[in-house]
N, C-alpha and C. Protein backbone atom coordinates (compact mmCIF):
# COMPACT_ATOMS: atom_id res chain seq x y z
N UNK A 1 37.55 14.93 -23.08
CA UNK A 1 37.40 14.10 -24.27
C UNK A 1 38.78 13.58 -24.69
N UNK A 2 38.94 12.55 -25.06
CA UNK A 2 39.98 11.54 -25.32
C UNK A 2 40.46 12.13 -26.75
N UNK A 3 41.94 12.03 -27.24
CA UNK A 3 42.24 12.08 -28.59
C UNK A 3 42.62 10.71 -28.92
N UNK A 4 41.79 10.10 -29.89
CA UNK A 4 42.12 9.08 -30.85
C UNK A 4 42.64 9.42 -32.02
N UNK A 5 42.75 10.22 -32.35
CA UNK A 5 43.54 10.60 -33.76
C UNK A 5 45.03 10.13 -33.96
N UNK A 6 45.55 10.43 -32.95
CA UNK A 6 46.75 9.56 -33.00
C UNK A 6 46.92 8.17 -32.90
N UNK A 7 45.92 7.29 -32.53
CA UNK A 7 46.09 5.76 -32.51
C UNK A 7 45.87 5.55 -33.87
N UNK A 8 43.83 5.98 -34.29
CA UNK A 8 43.58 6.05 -35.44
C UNK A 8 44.95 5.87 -36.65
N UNK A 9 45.13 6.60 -36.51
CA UNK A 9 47.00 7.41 -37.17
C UNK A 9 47.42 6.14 -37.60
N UNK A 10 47.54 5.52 -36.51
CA UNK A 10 49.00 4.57 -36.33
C UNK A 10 48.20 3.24 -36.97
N UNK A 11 47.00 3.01 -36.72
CA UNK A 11 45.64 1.64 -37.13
C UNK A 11 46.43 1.70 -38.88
N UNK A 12 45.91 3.30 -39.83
CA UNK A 12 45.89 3.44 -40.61
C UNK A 12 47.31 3.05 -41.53
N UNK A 13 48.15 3.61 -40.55
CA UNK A 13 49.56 3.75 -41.12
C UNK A 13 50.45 1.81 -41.26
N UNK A 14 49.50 1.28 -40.34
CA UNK A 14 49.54 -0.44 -40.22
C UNK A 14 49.13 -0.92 -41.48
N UNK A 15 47.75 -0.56 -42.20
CA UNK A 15 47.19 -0.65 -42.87
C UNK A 15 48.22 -0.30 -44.15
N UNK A 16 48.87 0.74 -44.68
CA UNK A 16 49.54 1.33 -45.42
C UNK A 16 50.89 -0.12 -45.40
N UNK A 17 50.86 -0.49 -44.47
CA UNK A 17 52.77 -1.48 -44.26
C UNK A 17 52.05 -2.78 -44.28
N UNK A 18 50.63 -3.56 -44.45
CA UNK A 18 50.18 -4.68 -44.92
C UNK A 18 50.02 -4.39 -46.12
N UNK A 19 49.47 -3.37 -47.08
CA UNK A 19 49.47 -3.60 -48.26
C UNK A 19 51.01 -3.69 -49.36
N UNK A 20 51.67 -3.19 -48.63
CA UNK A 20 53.05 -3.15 -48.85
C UNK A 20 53.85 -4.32 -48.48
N UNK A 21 53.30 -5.03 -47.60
CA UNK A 21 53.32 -6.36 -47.78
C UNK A 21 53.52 -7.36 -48.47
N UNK A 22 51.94 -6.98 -48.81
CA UNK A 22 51.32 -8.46 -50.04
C UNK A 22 49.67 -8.31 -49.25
N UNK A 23 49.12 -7.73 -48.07
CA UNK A 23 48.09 -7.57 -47.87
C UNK A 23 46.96 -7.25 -48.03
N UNK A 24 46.04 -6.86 -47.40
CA UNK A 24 44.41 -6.36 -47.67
C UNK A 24 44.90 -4.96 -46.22
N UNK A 25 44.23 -3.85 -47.15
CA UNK A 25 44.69 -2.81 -46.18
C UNK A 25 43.98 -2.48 -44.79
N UNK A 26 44.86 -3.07 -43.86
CA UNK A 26 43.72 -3.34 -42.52
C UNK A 26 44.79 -3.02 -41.70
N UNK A 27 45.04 -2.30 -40.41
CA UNK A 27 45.79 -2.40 -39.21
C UNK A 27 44.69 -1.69 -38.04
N UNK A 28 45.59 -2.98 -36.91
CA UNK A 28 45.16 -2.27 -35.66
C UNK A 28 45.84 -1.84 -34.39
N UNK A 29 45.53 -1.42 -33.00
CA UNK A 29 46.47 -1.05 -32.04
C UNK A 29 45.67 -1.36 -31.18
N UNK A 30 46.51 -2.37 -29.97
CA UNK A 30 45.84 -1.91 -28.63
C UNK A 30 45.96 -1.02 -27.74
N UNK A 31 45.38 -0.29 -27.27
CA UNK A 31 46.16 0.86 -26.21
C UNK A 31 45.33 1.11 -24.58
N UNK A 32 46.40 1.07 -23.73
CA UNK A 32 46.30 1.10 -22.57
C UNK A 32 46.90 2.24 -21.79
N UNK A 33 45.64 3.18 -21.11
CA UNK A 33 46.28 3.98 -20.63
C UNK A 33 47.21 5.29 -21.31
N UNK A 34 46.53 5.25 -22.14
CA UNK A 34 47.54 5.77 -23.88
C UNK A 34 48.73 5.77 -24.47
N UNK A 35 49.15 4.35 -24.14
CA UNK A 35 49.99 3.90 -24.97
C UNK A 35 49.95 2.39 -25.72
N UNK A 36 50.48 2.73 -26.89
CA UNK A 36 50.05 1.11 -27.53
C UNK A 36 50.97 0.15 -27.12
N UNK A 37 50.18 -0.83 -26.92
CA UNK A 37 50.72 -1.85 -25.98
C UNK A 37 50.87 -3.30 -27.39
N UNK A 38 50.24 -3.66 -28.01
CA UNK A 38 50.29 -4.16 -29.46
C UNK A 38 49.92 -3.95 -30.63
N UNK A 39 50.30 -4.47 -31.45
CA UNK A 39 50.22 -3.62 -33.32
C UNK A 39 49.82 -4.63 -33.55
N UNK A 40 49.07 -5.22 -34.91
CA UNK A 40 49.06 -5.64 -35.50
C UNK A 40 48.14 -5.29 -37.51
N UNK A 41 48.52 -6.22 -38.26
CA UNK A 41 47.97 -6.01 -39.27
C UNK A 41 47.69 -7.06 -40.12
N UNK A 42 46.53 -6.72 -41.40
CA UNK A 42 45.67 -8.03 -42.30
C UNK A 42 47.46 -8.93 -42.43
N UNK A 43 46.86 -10.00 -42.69
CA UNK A 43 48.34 -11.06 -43.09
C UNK A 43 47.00 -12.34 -43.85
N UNK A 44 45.94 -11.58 -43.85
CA UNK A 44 45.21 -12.94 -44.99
C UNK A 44 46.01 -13.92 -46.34
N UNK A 45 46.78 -13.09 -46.95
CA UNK A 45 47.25 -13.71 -47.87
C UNK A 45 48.71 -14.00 -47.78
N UNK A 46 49.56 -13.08 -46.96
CA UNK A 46 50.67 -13.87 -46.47
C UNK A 46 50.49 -14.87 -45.65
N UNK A 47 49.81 -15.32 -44.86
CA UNK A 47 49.41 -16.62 -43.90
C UNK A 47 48.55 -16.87 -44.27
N UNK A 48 47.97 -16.73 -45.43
CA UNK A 48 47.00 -18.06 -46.12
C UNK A 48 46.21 -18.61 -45.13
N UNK A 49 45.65 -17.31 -44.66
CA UNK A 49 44.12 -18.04 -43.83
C UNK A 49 43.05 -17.07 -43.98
N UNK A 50 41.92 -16.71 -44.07
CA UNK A 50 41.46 -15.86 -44.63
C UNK A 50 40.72 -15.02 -43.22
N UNK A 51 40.74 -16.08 -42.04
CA UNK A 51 41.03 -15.49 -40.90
C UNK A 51 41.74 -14.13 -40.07
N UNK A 52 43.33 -14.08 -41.01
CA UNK A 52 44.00 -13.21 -40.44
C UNK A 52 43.82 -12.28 -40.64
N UNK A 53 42.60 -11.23 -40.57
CA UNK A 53 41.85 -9.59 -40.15
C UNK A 53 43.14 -9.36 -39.53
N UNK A 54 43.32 -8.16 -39.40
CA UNK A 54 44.22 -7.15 -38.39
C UNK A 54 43.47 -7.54 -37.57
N UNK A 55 42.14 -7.23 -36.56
CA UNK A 55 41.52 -7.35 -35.68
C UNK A 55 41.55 -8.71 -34.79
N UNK A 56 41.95 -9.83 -35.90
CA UNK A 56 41.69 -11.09 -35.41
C UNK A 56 42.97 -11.59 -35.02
N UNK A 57 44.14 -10.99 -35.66
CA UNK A 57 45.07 -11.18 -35.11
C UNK A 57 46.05 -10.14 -33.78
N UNK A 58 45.07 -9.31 -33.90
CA UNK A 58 45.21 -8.28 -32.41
C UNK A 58 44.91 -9.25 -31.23
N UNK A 59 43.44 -9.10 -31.45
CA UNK A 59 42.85 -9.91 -30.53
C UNK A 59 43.70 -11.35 -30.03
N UNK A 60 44.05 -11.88 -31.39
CA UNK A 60 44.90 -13.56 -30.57
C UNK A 60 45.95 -13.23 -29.52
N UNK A 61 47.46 -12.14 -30.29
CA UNK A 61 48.05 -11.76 -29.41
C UNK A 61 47.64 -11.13 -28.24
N UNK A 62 46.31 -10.70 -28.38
CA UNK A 62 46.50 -10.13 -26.39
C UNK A 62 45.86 -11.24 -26.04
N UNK A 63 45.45 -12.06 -26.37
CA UNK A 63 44.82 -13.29 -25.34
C UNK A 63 45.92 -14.16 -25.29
N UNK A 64 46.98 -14.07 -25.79
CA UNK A 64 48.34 -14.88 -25.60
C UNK A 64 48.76 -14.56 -24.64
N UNK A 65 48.62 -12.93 -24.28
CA UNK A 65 49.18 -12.00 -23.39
C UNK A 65 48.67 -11.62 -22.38
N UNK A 66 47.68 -11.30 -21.91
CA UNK A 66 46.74 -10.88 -20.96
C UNK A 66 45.81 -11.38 -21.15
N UNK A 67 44.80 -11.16 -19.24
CA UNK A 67 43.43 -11.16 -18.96
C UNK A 67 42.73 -10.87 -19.36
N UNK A 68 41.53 -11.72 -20.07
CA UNK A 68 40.36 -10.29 -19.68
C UNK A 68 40.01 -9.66 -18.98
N UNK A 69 40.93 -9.33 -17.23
CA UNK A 69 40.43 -8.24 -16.72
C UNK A 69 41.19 -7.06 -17.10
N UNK A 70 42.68 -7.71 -17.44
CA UNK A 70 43.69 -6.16 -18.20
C UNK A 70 42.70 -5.81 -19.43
N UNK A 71 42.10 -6.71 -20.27
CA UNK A 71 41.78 -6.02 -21.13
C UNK A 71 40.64 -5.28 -21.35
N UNK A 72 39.97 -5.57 -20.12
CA UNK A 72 39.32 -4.60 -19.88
C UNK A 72 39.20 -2.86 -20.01
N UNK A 73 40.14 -2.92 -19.79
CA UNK A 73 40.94 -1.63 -19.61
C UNK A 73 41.03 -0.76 -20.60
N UNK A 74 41.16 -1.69 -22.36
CA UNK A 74 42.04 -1.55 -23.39
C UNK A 74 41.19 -1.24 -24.12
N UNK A 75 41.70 -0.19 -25.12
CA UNK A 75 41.07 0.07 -26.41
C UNK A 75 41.72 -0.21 -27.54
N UNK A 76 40.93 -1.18 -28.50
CA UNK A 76 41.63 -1.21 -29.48
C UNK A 76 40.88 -0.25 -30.71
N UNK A 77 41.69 0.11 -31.50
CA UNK A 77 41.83 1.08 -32.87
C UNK A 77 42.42 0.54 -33.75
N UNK A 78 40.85 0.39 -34.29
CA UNK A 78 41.65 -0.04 -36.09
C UNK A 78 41.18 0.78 -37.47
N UNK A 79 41.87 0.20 -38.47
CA UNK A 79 41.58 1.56 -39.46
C UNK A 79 39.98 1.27 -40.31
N UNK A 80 39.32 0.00 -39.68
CA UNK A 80 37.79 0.31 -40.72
C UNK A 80 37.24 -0.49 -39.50
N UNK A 81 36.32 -0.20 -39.49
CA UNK A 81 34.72 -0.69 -38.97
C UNK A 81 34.91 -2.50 -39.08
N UNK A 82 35.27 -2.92 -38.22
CA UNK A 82 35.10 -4.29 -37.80
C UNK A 82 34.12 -5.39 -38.64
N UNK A 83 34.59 -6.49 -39.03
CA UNK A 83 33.55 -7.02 -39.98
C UNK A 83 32.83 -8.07 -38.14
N UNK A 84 31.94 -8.86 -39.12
CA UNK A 84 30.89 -9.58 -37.75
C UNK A 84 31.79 -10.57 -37.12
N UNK A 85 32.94 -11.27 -38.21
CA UNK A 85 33.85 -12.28 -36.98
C UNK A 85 35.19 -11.62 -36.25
N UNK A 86 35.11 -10.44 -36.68
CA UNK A 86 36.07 -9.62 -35.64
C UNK A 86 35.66 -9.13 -34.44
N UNK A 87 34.25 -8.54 -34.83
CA UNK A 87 33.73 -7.95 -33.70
C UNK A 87 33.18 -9.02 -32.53
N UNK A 88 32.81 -10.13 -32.93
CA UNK A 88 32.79 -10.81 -32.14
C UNK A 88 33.87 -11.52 -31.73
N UNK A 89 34.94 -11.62 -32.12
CA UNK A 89 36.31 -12.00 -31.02
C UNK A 89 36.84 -10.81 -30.30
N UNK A 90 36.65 -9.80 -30.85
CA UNK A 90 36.69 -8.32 -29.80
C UNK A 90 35.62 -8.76 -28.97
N UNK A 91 34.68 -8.81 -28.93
CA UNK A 91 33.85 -9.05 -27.41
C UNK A 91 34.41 -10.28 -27.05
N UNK A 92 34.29 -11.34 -27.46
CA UNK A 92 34.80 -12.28 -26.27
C UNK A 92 36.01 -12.49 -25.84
N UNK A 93 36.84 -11.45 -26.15
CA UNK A 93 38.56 -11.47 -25.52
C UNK A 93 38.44 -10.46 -24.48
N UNK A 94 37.39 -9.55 -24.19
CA UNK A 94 36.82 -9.04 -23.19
C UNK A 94 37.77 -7.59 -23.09
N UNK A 95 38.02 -6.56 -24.47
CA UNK A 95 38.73 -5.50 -24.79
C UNK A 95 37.08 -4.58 -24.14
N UNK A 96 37.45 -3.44 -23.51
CA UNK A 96 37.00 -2.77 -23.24
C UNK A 96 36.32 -1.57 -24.07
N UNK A 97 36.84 -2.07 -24.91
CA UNK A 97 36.76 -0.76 -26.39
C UNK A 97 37.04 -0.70 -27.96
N UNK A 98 36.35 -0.36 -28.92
CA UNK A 98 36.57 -0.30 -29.96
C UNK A 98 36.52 0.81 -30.38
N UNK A 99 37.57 1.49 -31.19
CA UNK A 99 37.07 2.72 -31.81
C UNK A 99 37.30 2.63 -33.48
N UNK A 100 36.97 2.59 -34.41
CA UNK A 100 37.88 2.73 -35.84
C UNK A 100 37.58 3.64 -36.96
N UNK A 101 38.33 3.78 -38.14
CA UNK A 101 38.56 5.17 -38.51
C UNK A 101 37.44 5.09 -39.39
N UNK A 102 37.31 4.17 -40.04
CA UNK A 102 35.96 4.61 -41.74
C UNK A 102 35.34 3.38 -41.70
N UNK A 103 33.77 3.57 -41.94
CA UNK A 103 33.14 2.63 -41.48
C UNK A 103 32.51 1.78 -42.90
C-alpha cells in the first residue's frame, strides 16, 4: 500500500501559501514515481480568472510539459475533492491518478 500522506501534506501546505497569498485555499502536486515533479496552487484572484483552481493550473503546466503517456504514470494530490471543471481537465490531460485530502 502506497503512502500519500506525505504528498497530501505538501497539496495542503500549498493550500496554506495561496491563502497567504491573496488566495482561495487550494494546492496541488504531481508525483511520479514518488517524487513531486510539479506544485501548484488556487491564484483565482491573483490572476483574475476564476479558472485558476490549483488543479487547473497543475494540469496546464504538465501539458506544457509532458505526454499523456508520461502522465500516465502520474498522480496528482490535491488538498479537496476536485470540483466538475477540474476533474474533467484531470481526465483529459490523461494523469493517471487522483487522490485528495477532504472531500
Amino acid at each position: 500500500m502506497e503512502n500519500h500522506e506525505p504528498f497530501l501534506r505538501e497539496a495542503i501546505a500549498l493550500s496554506k501559501s495561496a491563502v497567504e497569498g491573496g488566495d482561495e485555499p487550494f494546492g496541488s502536486v504531481l508525483v511520479k514515481n514518488g517524487e513531486v515533479i510539479l506544485r501548484a496552487e488556487n491564484s483565482v484572484f491573483t490572476g483574475r480568472d476564476m479558472t485558476n483552481h490549483a488543479e487547473m493550473n497543475l494540469v496546464k503546466l504538465a501539458a506544457q510539459k509532458y505526454d499523456t503517456a508520461f502522465l500516465g504514470d502520474c498522480t496528482l494530490y490535491t488538498s479537496t475533492e476536485p470540483c466538475a471543471m477540474c476533474s474533467r481537465a484531470i481526465y483529459w490531460s490523461g494523469i493517471g491518478r487522483m487522490v485528495f485530502a477532504c472531500s
